[in-house]
N, C-alpha and C. Protein backbone atom coordinates (compact mmCIF):
# COMPACT_ATOMS: atom_id res chain seq x y z
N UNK A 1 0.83 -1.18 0.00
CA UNK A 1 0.00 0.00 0.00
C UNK A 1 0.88 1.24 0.00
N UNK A 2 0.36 2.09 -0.81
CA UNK A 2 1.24 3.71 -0.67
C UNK A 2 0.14 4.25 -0.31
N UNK A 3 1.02 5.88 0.58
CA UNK A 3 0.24 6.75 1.02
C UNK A 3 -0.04 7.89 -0.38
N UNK A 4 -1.15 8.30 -0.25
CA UNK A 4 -1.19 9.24 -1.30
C UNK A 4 -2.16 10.51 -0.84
N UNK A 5 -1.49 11.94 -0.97
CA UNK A 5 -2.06 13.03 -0.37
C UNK A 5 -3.25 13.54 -1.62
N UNK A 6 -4.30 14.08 -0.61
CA UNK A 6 -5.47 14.61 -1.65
C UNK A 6 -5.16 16.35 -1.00
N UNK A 7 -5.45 16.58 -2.05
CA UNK A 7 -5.14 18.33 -1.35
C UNK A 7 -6.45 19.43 -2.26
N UNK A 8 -7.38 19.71 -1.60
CA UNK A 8 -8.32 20.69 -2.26
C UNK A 8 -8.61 22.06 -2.62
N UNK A 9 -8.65 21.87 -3.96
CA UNK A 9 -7.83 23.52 -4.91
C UNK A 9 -8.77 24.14 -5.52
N UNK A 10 -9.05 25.23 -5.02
CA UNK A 10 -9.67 26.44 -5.98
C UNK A 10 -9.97 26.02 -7.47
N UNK A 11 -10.55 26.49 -7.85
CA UNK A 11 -10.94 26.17 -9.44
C UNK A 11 -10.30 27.49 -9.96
N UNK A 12 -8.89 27.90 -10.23
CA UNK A 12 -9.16 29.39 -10.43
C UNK A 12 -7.34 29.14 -11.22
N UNK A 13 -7.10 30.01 -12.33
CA UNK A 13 -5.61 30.22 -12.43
C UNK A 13 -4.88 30.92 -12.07
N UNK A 14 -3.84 29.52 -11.79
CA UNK A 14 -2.40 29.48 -11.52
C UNK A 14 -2.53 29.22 -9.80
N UNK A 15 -3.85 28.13 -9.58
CA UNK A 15 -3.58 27.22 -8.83
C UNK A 15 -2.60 26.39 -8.52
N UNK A 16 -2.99 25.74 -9.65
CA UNK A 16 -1.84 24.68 -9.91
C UNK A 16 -0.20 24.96 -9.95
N UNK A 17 0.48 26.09 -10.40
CA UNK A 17 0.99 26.50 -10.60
C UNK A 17 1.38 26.87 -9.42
N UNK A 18 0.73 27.44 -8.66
CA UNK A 18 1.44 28.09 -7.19
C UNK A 18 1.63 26.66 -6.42
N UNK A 19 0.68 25.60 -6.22
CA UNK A 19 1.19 24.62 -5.86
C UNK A 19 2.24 23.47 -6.06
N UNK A 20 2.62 23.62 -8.23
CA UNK A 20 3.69 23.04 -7.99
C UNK A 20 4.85 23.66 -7.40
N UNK A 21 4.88 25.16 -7.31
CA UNK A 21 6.08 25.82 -6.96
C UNK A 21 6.67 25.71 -5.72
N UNK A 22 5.41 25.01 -4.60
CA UNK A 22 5.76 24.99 -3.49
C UNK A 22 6.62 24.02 -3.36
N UNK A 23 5.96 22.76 -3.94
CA UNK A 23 6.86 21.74 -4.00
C UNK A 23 7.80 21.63 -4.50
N UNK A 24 8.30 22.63 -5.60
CA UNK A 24 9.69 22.20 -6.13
C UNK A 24 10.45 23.06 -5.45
N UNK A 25 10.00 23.86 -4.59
CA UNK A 25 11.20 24.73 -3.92
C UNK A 25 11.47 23.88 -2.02
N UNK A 26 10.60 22.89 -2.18
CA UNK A 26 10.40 21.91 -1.07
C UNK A 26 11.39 21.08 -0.96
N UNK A 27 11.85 20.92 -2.45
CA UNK A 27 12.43 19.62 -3.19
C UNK A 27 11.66 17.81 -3.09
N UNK A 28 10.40 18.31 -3.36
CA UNK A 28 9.14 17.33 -3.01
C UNK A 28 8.88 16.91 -4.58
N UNK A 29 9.05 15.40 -4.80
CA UNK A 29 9.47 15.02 -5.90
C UNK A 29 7.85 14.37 -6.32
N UNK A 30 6.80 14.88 -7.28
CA UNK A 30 5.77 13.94 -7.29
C UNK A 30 6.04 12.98 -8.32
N UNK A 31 5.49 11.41 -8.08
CA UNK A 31 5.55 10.33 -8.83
C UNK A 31 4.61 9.97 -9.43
N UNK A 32 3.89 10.53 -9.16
CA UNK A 32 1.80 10.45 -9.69
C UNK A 32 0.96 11.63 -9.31
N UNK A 33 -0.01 11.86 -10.41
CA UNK A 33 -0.83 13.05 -10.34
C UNK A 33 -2.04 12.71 -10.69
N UNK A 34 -2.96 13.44 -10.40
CA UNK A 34 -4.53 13.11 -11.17
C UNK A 34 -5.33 14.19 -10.49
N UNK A 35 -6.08 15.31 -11.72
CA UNK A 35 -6.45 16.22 -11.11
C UNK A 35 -8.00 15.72 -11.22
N UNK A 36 -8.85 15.81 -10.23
CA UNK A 36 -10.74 15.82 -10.83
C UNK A 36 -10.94 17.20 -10.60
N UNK A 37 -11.98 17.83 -11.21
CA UNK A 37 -12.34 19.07 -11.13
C UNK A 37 -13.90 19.25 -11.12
N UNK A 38 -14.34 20.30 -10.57
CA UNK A 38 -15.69 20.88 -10.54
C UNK A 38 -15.66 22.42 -10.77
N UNK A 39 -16.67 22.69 -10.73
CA UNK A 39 -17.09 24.15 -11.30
C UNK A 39 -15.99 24.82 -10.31
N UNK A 40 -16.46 24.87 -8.84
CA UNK A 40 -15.75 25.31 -8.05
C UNK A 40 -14.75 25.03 -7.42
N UNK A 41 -13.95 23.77 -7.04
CA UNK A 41 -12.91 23.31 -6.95
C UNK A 41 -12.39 22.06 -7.45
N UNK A 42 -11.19 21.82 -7.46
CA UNK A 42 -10.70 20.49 -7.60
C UNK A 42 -10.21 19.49 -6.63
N UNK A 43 -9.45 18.27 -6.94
CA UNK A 43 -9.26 17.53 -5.81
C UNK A 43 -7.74 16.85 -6.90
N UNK A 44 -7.00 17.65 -6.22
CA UNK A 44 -5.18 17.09 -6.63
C UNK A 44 -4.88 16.29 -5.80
N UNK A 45 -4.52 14.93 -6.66
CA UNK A 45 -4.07 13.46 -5.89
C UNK A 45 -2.99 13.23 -6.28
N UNK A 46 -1.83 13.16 -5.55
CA UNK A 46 -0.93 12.92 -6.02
C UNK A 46 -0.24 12.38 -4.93
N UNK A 47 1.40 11.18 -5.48
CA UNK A 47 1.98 10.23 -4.91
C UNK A 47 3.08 10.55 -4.89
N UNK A 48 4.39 11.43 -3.75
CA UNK A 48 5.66 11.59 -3.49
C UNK A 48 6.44 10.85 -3.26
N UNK A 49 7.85 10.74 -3.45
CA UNK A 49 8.59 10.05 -2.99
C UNK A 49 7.68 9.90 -1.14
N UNK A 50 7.99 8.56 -1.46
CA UNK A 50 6.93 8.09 -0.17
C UNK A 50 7.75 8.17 1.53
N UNK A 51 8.86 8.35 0.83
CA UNK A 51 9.68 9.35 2.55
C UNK A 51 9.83 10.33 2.64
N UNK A 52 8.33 11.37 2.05
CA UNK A 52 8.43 12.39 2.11
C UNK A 52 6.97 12.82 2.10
N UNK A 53 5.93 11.98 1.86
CA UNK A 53 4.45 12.27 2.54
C UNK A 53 4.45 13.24 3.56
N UNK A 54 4.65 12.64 5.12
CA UNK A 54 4.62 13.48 5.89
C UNK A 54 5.10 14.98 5.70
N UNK A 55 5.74 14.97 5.37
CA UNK A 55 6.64 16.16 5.41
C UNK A 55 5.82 17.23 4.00
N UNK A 56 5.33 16.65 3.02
CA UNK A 56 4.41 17.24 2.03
C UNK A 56 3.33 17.59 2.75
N UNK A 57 2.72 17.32 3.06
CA UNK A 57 1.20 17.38 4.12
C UNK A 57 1.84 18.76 5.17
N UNK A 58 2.60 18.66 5.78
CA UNK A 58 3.31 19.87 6.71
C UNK A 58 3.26 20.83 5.97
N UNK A 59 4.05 20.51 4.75
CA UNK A 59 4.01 21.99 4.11
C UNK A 59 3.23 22.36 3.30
N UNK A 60 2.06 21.81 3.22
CA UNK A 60 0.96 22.28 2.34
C UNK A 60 0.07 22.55 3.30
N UNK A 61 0.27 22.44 4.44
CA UNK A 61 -0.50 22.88 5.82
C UNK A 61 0.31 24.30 6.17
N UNK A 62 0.99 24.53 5.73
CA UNK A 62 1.96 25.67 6.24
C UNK A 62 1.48 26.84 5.32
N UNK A 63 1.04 26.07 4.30
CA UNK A 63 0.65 27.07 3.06
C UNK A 63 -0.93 27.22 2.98
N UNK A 64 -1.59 26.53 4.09
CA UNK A 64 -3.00 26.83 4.03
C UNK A 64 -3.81 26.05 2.99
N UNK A 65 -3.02 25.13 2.79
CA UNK A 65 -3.99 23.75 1.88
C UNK A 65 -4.63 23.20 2.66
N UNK A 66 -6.39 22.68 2.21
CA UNK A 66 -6.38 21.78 3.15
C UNK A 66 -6.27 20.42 2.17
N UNK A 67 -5.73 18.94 3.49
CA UNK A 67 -5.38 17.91 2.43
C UNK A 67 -4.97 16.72 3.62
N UNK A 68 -4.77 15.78 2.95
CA UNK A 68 -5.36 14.58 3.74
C UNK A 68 -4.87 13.39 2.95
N UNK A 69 -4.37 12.45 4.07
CA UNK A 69 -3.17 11.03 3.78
C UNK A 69 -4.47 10.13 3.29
N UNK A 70 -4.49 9.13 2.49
CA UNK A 70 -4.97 8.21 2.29
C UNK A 70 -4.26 7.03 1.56
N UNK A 71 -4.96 5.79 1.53
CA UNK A 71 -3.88 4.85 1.28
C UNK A 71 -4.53 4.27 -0.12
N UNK A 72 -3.49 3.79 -0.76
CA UNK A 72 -4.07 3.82 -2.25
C UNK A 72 -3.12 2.25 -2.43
N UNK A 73 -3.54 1.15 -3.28
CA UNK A 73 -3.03 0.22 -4.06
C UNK A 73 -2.16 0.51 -5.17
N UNK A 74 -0.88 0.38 -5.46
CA UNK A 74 -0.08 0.56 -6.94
C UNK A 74 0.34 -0.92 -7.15
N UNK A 75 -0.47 -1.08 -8.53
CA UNK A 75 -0.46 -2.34 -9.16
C UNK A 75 0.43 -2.02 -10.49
N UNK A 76 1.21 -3.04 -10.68
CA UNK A 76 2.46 -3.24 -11.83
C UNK A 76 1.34 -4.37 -12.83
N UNK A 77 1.01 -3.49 -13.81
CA UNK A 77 0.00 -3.83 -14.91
C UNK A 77 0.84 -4.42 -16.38
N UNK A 78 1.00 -5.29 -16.63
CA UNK A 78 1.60 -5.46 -17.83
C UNK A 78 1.23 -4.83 -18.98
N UNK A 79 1.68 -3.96 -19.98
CA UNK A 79 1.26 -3.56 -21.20
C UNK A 79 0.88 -4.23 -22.54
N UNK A 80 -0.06 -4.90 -22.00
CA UNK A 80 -1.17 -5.77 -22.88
C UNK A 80 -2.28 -5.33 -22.91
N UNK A 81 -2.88 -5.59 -24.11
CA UNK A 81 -4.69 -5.63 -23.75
C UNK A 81 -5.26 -6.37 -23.13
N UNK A 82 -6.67 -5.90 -22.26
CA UNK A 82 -6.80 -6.82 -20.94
C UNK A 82 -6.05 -6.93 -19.92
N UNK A 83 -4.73 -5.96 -19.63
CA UNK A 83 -4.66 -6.36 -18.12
C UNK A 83 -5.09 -5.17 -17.36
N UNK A 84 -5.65 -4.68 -17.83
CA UNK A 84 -6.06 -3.66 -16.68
C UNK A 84 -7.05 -4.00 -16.57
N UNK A 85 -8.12 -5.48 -17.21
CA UNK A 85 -9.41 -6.12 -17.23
C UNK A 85 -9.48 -6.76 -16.50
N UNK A 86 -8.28 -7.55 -16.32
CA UNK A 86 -7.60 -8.90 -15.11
C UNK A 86 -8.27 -8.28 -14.23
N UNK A 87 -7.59 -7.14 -13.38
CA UNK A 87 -7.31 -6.13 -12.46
C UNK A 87 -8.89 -5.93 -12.57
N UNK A 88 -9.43 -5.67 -12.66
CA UNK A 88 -10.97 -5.01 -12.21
C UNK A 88 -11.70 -6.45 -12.49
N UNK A 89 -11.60 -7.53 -12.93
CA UNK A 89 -12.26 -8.70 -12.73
C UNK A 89 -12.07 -9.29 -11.54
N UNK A 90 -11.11 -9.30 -11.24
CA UNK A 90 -10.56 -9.95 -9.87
C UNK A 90 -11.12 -9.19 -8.33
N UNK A 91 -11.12 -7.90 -8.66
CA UNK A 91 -11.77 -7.02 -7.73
C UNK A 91 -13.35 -7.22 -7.90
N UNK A 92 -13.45 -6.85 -9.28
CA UNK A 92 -15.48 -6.65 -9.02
C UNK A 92 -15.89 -8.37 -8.52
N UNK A 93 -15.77 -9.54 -9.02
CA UNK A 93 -15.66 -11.24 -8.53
C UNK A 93 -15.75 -11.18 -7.00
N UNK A 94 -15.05 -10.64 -6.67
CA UNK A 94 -14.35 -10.23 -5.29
C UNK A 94 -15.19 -9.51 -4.04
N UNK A 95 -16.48 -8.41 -4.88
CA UNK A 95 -16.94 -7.85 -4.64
C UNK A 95 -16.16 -6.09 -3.77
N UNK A 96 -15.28 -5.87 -4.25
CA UNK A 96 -14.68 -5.19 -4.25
C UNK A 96 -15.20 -3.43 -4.96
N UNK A 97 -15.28 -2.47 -4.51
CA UNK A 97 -15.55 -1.37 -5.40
C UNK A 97 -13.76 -0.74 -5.21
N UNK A 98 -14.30 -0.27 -6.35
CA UNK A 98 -12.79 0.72 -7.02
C UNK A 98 -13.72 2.28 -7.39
N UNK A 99 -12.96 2.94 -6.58
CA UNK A 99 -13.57 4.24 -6.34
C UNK A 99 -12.92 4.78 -7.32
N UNK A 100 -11.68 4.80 -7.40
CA UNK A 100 -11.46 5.88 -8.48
C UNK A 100 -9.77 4.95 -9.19
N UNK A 101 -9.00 4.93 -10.29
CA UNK A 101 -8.24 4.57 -9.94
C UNK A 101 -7.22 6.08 -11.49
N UNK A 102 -6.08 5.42 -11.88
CA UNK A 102 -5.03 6.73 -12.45
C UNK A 102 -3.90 6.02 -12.52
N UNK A 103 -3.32 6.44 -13.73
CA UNK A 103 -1.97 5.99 -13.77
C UNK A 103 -0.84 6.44 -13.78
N UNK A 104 0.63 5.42 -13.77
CA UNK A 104 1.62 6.27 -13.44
C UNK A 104 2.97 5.39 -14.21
N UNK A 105 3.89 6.02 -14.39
CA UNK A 105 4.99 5.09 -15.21
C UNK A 105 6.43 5.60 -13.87
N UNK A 106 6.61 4.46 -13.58
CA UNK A 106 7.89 4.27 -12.21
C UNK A 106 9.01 3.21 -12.89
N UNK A 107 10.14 3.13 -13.01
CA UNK A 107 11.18 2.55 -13.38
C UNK A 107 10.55 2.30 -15.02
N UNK A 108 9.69 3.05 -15.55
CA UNK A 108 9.68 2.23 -17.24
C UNK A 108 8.68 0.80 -16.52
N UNK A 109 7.66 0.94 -16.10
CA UNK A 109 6.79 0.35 -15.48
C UNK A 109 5.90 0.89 -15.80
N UNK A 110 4.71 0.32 -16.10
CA UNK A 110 3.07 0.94 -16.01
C UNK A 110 2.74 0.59 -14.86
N UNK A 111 2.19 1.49 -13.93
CA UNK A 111 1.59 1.13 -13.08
C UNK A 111 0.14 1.98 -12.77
N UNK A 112 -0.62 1.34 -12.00
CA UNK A 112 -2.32 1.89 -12.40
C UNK A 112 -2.28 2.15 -10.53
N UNK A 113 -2.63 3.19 -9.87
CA UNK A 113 -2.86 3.48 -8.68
C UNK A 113 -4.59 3.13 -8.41
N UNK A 114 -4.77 2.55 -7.56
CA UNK A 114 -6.10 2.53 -7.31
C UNK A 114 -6.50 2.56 -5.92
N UNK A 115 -7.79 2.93 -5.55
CA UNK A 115 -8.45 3.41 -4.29
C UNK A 115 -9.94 2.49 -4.32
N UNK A 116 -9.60 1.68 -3.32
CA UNK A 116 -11.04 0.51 -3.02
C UNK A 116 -11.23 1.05 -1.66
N UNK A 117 -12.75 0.40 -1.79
CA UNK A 117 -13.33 0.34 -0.82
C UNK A 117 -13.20 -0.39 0.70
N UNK A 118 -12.15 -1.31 0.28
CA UNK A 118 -11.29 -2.36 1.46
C UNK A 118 -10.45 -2.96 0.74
N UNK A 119 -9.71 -1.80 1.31
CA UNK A 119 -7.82 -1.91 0.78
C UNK A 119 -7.68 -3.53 1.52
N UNK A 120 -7.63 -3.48 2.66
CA UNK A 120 -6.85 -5.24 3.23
C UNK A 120 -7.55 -6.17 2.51
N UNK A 121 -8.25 -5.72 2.27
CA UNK A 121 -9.12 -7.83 1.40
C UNK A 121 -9.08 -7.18 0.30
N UNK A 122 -9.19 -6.00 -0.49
CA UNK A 122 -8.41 -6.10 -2.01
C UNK A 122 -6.75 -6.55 -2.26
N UNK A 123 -5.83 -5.88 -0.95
CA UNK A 123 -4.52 -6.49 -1.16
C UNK A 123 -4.19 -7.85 -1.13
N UNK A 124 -5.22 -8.69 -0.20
CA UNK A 124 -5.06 -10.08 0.23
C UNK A 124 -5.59 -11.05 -1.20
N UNK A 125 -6.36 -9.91 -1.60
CA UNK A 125 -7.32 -10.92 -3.00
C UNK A 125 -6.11 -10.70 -4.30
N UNK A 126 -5.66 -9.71 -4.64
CA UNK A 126 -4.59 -9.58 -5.60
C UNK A 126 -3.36 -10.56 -5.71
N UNK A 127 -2.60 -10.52 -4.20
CA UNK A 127 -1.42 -11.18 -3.94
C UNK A 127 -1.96 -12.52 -3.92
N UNK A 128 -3.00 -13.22 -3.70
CA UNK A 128 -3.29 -14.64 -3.58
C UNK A 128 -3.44 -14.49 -5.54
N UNK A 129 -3.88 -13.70 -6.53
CA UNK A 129 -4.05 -13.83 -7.50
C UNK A 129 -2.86 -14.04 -8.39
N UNK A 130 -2.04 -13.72 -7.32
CA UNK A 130 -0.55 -13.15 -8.00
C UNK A 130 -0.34 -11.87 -8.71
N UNK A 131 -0.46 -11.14 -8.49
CA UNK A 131 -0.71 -9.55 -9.08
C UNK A 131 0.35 -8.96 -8.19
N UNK A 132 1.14 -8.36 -9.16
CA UNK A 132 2.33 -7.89 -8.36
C UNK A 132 2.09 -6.16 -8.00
N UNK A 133 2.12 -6.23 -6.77
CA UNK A 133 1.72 -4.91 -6.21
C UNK A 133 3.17 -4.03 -5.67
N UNK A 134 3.41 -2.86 -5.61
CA UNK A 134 3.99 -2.26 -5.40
C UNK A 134 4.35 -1.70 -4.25
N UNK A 135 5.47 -1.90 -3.26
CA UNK A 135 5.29 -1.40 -2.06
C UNK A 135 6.05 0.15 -1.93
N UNK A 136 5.67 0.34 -1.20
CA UNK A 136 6.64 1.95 -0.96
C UNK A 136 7.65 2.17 -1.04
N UNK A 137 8.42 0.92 -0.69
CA UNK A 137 9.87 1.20 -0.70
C UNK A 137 10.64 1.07 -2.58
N UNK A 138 9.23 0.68 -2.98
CA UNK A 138 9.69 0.62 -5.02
C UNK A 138 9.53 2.02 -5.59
N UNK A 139 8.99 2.94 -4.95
CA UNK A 139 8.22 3.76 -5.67
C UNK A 139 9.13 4.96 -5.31
């Protein structure tokens, strides 16, 4: 399981922009992104070098973000057709919901981040499937 910060942003420009600046003057390295948006705000998800969560969350608290740890699945998806089908067969079978999921490329890797509804019996159902999951210390 990785931690992954949600941080909630104005709908307005050079949001984004002021927030990557924080981080690169942080030296806060992101490994995954995924913006959703609404009329009035958005919801920036994104995955840091993962010995450096905490310390992202501090300083986006320092800067008056508000934003919040959650734990997310990173699955190593082979680049075929159908495996990202595997991956949501095995979960929906499972009875599993997948709230939202996004992708990300780590060592020349595809990897697909995803957010269930019960992370421990989705991780327990994958690894018994053999689905090679990603731990923090890969990422």
């Amino acid at each position: 399981m990785l931690k992954q910060i949600s941080v909630f942003l104005p709908n307005q420009v050079g949001t984004l922009f002021k927030l990557t600046q924080i981080l690169m003057d942080n030296d806060i390295n992101m490994r995954a992104i995924s913006v959703a948006e609404t009329a009035d705000f958005g919801i920036l998800r994104v995955l840091v070098d993962q010995n450096k969560t905490e310390e992202c969350v501090k300083v986006l608290k320092a800067e008056n973000y508000l934003s919040l740890i959650t734990e997310v699945i990173a699955v190593d998806v082979p680049d075929k057709p159908g495996a990202l089908h595997d991956i949501t067969r095995i979960l929906a079978e499972e009875r599993v919901n997948i709230e939202y999921l996004y992708s990300t490329l780590v060592k020349e890797k595809a990897i697909i981040v995803i957010r269930v509804d019960d992370i421990d019996k989705a991780v327990n159902i994958l690894k018994k499937k053999g689905v090679k999951l990603i731990e923090s210390k890969e990422f």
